[in-house]
C-alpha atoms as a PDB file:
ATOM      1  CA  UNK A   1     -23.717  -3.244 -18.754  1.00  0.00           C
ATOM      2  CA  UNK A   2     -21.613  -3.007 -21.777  1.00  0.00           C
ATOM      3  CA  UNK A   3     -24.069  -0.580 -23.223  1.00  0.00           C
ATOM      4  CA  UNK A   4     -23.907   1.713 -20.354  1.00  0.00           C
ATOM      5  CA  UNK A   5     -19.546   1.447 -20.293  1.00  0.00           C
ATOM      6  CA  UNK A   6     -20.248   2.533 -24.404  1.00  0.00           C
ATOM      7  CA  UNK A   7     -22.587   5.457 -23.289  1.00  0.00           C
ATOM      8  CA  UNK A   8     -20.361   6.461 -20.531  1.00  0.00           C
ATOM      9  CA  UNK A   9     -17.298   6.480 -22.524  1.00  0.00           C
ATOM     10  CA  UNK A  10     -19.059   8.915 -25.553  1.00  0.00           C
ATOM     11  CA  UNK A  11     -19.772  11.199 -22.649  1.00  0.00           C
ATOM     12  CA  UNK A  12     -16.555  11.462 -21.747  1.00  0.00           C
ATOM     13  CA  UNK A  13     -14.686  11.502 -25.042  1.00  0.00           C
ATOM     14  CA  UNK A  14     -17.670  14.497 -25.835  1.00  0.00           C
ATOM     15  CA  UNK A  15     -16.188  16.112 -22.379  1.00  0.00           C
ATOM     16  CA  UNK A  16     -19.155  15.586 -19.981  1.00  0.00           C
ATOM     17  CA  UNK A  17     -18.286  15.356 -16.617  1.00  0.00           C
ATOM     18  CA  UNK A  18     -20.581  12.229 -15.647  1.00  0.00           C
ATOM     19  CA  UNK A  19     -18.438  10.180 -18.912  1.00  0.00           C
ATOM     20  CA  UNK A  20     -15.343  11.718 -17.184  1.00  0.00           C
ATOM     21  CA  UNK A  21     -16.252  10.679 -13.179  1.00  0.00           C
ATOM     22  CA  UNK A  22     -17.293   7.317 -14.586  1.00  0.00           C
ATOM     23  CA  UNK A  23     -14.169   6.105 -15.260  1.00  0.00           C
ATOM     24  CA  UNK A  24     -12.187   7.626 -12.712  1.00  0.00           C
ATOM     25  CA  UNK A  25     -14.673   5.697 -10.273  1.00  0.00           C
ATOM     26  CA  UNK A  26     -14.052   2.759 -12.061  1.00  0.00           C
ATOM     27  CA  UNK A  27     -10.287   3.442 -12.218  1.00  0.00           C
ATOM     28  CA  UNK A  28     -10.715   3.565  -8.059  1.00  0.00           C
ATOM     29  CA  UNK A  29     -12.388   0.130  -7.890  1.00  0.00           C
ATOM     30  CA  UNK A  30     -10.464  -1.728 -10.332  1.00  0.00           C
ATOM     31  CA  UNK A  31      -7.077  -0.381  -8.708  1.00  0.00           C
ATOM     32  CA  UNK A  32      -8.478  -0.088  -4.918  1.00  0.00           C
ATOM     33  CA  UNK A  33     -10.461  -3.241  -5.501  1.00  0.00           C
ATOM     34  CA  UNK A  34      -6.857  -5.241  -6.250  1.00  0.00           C
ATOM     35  CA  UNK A  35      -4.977  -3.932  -3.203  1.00  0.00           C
ATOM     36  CA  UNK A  36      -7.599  -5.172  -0.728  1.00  0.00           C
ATOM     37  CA  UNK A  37      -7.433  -8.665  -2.475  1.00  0.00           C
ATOM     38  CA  UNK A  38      -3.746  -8.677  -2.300  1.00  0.00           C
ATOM     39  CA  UNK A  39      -3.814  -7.303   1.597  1.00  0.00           C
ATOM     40  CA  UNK A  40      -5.885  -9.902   2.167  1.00  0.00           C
ATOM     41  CA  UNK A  41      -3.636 -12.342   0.904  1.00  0.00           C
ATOM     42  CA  UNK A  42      -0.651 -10.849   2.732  1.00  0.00           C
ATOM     43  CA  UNK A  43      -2.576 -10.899   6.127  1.00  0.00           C
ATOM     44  CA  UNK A  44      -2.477 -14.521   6.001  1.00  0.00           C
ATOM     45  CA  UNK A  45       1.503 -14.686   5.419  1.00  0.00           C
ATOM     46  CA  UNK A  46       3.161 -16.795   8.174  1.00  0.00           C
ATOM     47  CA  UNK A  47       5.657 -15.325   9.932  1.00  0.00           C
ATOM     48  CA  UNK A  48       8.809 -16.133  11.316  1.00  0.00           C
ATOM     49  CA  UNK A  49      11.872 -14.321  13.785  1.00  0.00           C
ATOM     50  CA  UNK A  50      14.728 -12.684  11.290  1.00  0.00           C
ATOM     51  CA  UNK A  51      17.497  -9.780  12.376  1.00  0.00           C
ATOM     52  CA  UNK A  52      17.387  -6.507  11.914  1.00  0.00           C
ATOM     53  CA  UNK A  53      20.412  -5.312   9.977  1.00  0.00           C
ATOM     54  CA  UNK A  54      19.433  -1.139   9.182  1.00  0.00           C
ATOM     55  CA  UNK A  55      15.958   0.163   9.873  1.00  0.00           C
ATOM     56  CA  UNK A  56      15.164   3.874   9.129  1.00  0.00           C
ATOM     57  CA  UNK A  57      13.939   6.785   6.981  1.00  0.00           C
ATOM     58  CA  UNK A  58      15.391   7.162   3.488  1.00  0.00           C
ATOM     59  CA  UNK A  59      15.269  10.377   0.624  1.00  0.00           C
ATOM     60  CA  UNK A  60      14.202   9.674  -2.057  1.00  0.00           C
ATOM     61  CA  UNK A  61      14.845  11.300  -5.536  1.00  0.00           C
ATOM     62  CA  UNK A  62      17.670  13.878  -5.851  1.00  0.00           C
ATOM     63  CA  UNK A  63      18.062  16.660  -3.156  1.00  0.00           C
ATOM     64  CA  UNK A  64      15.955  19.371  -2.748  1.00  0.00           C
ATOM     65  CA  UNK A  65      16.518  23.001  -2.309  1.00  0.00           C
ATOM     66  CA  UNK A  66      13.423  23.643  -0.257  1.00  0.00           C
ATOM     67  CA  UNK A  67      13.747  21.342   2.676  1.00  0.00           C
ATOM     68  CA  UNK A  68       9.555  20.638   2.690  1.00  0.00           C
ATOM     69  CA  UNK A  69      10.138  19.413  -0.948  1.00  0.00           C
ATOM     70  CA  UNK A  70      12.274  16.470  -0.506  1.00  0.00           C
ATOM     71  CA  UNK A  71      10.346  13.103  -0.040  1.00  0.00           C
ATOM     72  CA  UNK A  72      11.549  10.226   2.260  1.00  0.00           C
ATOM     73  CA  UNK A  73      10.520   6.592   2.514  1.00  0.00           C
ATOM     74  CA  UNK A  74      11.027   4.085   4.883  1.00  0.00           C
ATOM     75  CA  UNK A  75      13.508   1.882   4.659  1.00  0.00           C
ATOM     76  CA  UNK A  76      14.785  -1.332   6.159  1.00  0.00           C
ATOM     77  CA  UNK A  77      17.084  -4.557   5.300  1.00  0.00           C
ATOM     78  CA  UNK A  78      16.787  -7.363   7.447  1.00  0.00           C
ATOM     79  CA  UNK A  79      17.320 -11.181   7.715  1.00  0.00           C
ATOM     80  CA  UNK A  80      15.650 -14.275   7.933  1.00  0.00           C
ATOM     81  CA  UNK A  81      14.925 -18.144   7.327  1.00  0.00           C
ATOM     82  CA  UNK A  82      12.608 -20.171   6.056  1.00  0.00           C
ATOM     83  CA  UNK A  83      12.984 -23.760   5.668  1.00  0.00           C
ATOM     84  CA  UNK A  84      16.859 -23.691   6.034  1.00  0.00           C
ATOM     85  CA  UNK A  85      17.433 -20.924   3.473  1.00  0.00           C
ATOM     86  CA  UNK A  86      18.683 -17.630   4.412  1.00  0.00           C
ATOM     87  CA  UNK A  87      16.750 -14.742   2.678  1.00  0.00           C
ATOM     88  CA  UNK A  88      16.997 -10.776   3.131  1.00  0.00           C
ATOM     89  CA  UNK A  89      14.300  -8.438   2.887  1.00  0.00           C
ATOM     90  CA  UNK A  90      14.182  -4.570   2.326  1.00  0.00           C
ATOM     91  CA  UNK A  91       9.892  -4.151   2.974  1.00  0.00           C
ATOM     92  CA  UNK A  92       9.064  -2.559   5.424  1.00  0.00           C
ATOM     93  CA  UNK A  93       4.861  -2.531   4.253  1.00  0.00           C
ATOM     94  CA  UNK A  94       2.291  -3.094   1.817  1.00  0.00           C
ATOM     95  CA  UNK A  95       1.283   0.513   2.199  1.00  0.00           C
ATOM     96  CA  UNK A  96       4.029   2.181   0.631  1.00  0.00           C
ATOM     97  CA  UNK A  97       4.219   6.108   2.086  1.00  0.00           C
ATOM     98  CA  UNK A  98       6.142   8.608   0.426  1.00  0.00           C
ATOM     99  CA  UNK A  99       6.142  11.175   2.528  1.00  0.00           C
ATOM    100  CA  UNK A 100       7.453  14.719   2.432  1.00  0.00           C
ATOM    101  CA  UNK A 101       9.901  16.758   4.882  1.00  0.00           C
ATOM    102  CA  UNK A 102       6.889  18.058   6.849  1.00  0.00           C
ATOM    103  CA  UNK A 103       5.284  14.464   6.931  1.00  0.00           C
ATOM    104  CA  UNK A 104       8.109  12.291   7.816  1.00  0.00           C
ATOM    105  CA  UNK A 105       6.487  12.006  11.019  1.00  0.00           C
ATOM    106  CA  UNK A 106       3.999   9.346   9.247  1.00  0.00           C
ATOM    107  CA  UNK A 107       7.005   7.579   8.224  1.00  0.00           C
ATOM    108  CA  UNK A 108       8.402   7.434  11.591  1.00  0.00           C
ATOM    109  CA  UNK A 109       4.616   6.122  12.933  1.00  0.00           C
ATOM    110  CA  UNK A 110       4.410   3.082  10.141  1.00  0.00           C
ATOM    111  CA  UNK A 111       8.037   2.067  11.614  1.00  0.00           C
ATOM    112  CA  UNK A 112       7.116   1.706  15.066  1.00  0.00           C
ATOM    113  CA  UNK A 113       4.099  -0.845  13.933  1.00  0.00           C
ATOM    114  CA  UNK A 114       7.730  -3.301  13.408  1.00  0.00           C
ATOM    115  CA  UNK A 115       7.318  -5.741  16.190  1.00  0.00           C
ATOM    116  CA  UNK A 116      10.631  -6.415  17.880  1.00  0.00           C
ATOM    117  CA  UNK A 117      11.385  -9.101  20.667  1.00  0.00           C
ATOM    118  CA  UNK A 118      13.200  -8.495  23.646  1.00  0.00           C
ATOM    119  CA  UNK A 119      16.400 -10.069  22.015  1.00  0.00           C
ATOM    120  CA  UNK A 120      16.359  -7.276  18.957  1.00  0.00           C
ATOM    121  CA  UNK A 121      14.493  -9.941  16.925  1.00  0.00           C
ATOM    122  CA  UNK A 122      11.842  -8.900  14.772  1.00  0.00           C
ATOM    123  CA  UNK A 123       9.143 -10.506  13.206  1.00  0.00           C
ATOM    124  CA  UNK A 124       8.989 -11.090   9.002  1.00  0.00           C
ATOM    125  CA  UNK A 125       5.914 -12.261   7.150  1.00  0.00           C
ATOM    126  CA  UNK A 126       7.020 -13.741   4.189  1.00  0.00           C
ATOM    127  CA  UNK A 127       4.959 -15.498   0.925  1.00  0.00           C
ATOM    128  CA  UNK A 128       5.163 -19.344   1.763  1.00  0.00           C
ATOM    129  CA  UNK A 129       4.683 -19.452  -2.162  1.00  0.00           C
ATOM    130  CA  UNK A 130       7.842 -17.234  -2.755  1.00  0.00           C
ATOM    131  CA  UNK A 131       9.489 -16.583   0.631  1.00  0.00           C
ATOM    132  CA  UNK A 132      11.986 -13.967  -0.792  1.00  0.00           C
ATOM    133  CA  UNK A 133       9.004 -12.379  -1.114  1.00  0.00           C
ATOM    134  CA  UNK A 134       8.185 -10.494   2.432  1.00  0.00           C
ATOM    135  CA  UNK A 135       7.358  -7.048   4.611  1.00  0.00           C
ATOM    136  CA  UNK A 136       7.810  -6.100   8.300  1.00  0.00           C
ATOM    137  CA  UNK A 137       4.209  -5.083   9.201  1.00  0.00           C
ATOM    138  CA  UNK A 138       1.227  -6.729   8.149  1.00  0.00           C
ATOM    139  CA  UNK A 139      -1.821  -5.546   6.874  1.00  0.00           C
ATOM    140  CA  UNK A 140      -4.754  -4.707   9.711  1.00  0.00           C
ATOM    141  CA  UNK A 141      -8.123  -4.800   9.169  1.00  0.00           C
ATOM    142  CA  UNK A 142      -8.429  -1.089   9.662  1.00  0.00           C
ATOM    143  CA  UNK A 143      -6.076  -0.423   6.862  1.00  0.00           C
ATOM    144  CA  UNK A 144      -7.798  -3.135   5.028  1.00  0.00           C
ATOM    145  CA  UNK A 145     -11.009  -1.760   5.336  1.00  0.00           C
ATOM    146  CA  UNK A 146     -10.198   1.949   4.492  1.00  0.00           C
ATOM    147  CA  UNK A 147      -8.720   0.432   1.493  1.00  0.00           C
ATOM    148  CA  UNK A 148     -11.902  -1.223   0.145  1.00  0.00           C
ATOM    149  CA  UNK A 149     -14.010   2.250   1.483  1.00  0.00           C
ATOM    150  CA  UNK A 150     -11.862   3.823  -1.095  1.00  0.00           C
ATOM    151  CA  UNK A 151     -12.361   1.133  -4.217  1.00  0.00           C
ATOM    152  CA  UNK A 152     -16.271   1.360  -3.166  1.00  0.00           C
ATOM    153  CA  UNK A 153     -17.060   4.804  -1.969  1.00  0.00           C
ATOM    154  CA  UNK A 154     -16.416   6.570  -5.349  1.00  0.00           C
ATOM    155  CA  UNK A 155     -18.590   4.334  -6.957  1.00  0.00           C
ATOM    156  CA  UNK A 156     -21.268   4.655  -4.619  1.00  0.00           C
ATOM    157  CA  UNK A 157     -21.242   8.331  -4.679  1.00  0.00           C
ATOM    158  CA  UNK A 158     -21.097   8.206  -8.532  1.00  0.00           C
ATOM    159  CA  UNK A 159     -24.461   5.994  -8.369  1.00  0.00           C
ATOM    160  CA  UNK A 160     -26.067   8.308  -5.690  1.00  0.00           C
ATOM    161  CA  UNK A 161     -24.901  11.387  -7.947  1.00  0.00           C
ATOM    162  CA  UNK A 162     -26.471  10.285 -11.070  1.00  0.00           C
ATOM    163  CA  UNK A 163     -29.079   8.254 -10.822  1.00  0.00           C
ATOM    164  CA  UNK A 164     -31.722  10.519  -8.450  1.00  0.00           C
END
């Protein structure tokens, strides 16, 4: 294995394109690869009920001229407790979106997966290792999943691509 990481990487620093696709498969994996393990980490979070203090879209960066150039993110702040200590959060997701003018509508979509209770209440997932640590929407196993299709897929393709 180490042998074929060596050849692949003098293809690539000679400019070949399979040296070059190599790594940015592997670059897809390794980062891909990590943010399934940690949204399957977060999926088991408990949860509990906190308060809603601001929940909405944010810009981000300085102001734009051209409208469909400025990029917004979803924002929130909210309260809650765990064990008798109050914490506040600002999460909203694992999947962070950055979205642009024309795509805030995505933004707007992520926000309504918040689930609220009747009373205004809404519920927090927190780290029971590090409960300051927490987001508004979990992950679901459809986000989960296209996650890991996009650490393996590459790397599949790569193998199909060069190796008939």
């Amino acid at each position: 294995m180490i042998d074929y990481i060596m050849e692949m990487f003098d293809l690539a620093v000679d400019g070949d394109k399979q040296g070059f696709m190599f790594f940015i498969c592997l670059y897809a994996l390794v980062v891909c690869g990590y943010s399934v393990l940690f949204q399957l980490r977060v999926a088991r979070w408990p949860e509990t009920k906190g308060a809603l203090l601001q929940n909405g879209v944010s810009k981000i960066g300085g102001t734009e001229l051209v409208t469909s150039n400025q990029e917004y993110i979803a924002s929130a702040l909210y309260e809650y407790v765990v064990d008798g200590k109050h914490y506040q959060g600002k999460r909203v997701s694992p999947w962070v979106m950055v979205a642009s003018h024309n795509a805030k509508f995505l933004l707007e979509k992520q926000r309504r997966g918040i689930h609220q209770y009747a009373d205004g209440g809404v519920r927090v997932f927190f780290n029971p290792n590090n409960p300051k640590k927490s987001f508004l929407i979990k992950p679901g196993k459809l986000g989960i999943a296209f996650t890991l299709s996009l650490a393996v897929g590459p790397m599949l393709l790569y193998g199909y691509s060069y190796t008939i």
